[in-house]
C-alpha atoms as a PDB file:
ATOM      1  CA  UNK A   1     109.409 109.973 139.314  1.00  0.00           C
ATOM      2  CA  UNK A   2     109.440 112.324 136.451  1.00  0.00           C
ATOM      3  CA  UNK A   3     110.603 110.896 133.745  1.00  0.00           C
ATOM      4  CA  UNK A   4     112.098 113.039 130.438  1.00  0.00           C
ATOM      5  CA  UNK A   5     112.344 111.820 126.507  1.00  0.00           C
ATOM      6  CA  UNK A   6     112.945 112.743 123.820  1.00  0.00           C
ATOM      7  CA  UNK A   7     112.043 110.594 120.309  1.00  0.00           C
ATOM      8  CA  UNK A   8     113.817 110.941 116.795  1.00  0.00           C
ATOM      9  CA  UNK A   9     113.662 109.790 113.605  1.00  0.00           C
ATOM     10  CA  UNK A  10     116.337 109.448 110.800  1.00  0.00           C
ATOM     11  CA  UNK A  11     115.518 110.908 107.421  1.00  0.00           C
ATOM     12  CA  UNK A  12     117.095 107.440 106.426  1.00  0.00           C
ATOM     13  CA  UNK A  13     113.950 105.323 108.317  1.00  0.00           C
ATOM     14  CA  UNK A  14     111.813 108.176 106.877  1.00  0.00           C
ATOM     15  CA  UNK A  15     112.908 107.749 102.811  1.00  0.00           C
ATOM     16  CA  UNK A  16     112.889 103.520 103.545  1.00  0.00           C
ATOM     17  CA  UNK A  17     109.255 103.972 105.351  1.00  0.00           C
ATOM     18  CA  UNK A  18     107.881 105.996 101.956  1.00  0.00           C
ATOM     19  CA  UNK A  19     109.371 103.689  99.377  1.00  0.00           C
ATOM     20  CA  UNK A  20     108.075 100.701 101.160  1.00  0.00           C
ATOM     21  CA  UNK A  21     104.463 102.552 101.729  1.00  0.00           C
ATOM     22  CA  UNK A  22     104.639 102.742  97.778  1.00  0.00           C
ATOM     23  CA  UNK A  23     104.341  99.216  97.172  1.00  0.00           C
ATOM     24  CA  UNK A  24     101.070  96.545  97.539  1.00  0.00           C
ATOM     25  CA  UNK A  25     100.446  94.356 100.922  1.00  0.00           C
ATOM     26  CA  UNK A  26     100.267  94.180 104.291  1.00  0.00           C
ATOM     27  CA  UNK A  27     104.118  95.286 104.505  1.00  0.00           C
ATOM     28  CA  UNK A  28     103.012  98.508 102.790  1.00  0.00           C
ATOM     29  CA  UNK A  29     100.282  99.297 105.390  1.00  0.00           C
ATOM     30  CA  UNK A  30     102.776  98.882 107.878  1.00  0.00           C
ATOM     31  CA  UNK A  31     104.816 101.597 106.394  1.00  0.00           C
ATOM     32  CA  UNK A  32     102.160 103.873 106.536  1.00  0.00           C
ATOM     33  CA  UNK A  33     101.511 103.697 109.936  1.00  0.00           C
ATOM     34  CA  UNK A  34     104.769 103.935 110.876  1.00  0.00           C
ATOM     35  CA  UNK A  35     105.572 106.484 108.796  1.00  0.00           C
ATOM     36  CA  UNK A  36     102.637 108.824 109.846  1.00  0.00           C
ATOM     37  CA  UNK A  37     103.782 108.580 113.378  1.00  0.00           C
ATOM     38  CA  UNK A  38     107.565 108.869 112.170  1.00  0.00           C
ATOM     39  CA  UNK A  39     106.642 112.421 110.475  1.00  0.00           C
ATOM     40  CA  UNK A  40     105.651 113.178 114.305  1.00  0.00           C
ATOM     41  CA  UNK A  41     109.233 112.873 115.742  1.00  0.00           C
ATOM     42  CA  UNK A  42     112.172 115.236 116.064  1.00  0.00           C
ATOM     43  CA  UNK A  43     114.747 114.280 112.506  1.00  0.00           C
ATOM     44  CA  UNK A  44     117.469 114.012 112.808  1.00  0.00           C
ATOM     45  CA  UNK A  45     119.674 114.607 109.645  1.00  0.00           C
ATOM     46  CA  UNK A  46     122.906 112.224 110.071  1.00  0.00           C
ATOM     47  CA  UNK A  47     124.229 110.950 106.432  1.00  0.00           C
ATOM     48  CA  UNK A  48     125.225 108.080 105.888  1.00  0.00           C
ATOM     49  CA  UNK A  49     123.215 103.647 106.389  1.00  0.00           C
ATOM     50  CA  UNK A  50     120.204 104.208 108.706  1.00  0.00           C
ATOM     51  CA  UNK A  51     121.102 100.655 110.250  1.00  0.00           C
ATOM     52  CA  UNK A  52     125.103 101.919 110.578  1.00  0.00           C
ATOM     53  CA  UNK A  53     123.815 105.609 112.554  1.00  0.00           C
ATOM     54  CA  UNK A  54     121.287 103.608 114.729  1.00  0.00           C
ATOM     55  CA  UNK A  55     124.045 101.456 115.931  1.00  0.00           C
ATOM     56  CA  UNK A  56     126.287 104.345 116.482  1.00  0.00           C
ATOM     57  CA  UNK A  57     123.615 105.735 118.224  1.00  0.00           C
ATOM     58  CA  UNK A  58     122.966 102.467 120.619  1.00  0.00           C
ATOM     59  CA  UNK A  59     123.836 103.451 124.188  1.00  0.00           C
ATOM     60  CA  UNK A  60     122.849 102.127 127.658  1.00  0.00           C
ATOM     61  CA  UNK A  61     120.900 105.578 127.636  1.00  0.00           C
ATOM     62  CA  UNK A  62     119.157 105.479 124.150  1.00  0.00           C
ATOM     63  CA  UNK A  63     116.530 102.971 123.122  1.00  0.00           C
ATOM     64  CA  UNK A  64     116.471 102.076 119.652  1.00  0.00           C
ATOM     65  CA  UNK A  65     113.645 101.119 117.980  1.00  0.00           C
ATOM     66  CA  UNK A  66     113.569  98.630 115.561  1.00  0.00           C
ATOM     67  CA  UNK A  67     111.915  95.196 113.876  1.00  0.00           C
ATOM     68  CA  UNK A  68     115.108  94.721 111.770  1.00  0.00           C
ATOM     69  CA  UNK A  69     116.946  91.186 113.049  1.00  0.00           C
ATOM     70  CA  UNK A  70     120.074  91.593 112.576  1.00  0.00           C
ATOM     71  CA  UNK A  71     120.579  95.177 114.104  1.00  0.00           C
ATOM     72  CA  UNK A  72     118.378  93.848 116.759  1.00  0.00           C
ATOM     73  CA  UNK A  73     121.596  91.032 117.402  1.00  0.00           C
ATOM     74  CA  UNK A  74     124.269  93.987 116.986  1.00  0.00           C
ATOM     75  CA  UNK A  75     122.424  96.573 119.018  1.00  0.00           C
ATOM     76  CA  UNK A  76     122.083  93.710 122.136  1.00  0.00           C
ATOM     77  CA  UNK A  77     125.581  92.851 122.000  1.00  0.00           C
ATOM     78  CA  UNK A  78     126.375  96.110 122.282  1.00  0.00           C
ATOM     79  CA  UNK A  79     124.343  96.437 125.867  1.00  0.00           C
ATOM     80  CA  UNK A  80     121.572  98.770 124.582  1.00  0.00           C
ATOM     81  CA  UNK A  81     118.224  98.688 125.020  1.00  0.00           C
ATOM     82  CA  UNK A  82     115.586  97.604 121.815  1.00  0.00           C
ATOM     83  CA  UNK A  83     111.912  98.147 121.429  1.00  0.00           C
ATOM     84  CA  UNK A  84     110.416  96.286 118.875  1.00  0.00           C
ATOM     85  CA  UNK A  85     107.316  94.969 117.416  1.00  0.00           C
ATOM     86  CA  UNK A  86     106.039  91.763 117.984  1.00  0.00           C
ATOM     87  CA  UNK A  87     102.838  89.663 116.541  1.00  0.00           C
ATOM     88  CA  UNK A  88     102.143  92.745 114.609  1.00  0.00           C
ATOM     89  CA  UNK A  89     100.333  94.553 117.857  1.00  0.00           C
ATOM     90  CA  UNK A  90     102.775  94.176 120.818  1.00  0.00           C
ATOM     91  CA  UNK A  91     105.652  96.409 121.540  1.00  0.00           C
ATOM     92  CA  UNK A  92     108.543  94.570 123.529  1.00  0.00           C
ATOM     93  CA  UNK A  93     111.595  95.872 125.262  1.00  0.00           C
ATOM     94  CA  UNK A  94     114.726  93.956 125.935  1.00  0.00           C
ATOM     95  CA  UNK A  95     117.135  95.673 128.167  1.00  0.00           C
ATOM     96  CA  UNK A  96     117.254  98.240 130.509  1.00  0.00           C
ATOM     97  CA  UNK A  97     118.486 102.454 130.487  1.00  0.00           C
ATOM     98  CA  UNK A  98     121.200 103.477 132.524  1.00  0.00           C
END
C-alpha cells in the first residue's frame, strides 16, 4: 500500500517555536529542535491564532500535531487524529484517518 503525505507548518508554530528557542532551559532546546525540523515543512501562511487554524484544520483526514493540552481535548472531540510527544522521546497517535 502506497501511502501519500504531505506535512505543513504554520508561520504561527514557526514565530512561537523562535521566541521560545530565545529563552534559557530545557523548554528552549525543545524549540530548537522542533523548529529546525519545522523550517523543513511546506508553510502554510493562514492569519489569524495558530491553536484557532489547527483546529479548523482538524479533519478525520488531517493529523495534527501537537503537545498543547487543551487543543489536544478540542481536536479529539472533534474526531481527528493527534500526534504528540510523550516522555520527551515517544511520539503517540490517538485516532485513526479516514
Amino acid at each position: 500500500m502506497d501511502v501519500k503525505y504531505e506535512v505543513y507548518t504554520l508561520k504561527g508554530v514557526i514565530e512561537e517555536l523562535e521566541k521560545l528557542s530565545k529563552k534559557k532551559g530545557t523548554s528552549a532546546q525543545y524549540a530548537r529542535a522542533a523548529l529546525h525540523e519545522v523550517k523543513k515543512m511546506k508553510l502554510l501562511d493562514i492569519k489569524g491564532n495558530p491553536d484557532d487554524i489547527l483546529l479548523n484544520l482538524a479533519s478525520r483526514d488531517t493529523i495534527i500535531c501537537t503537545n498543547d493540552k487543551v487543543l489536544k481535548e478540542k481536536i479529539r472531540k472533534k474526531g481527528a487524529p493527534i500526534i504528540y510527544l510523550r516522555q520527551k522521546k515517544y511520539l503517540t497517535i490517538e485516532g485513526y484517518l479516514k
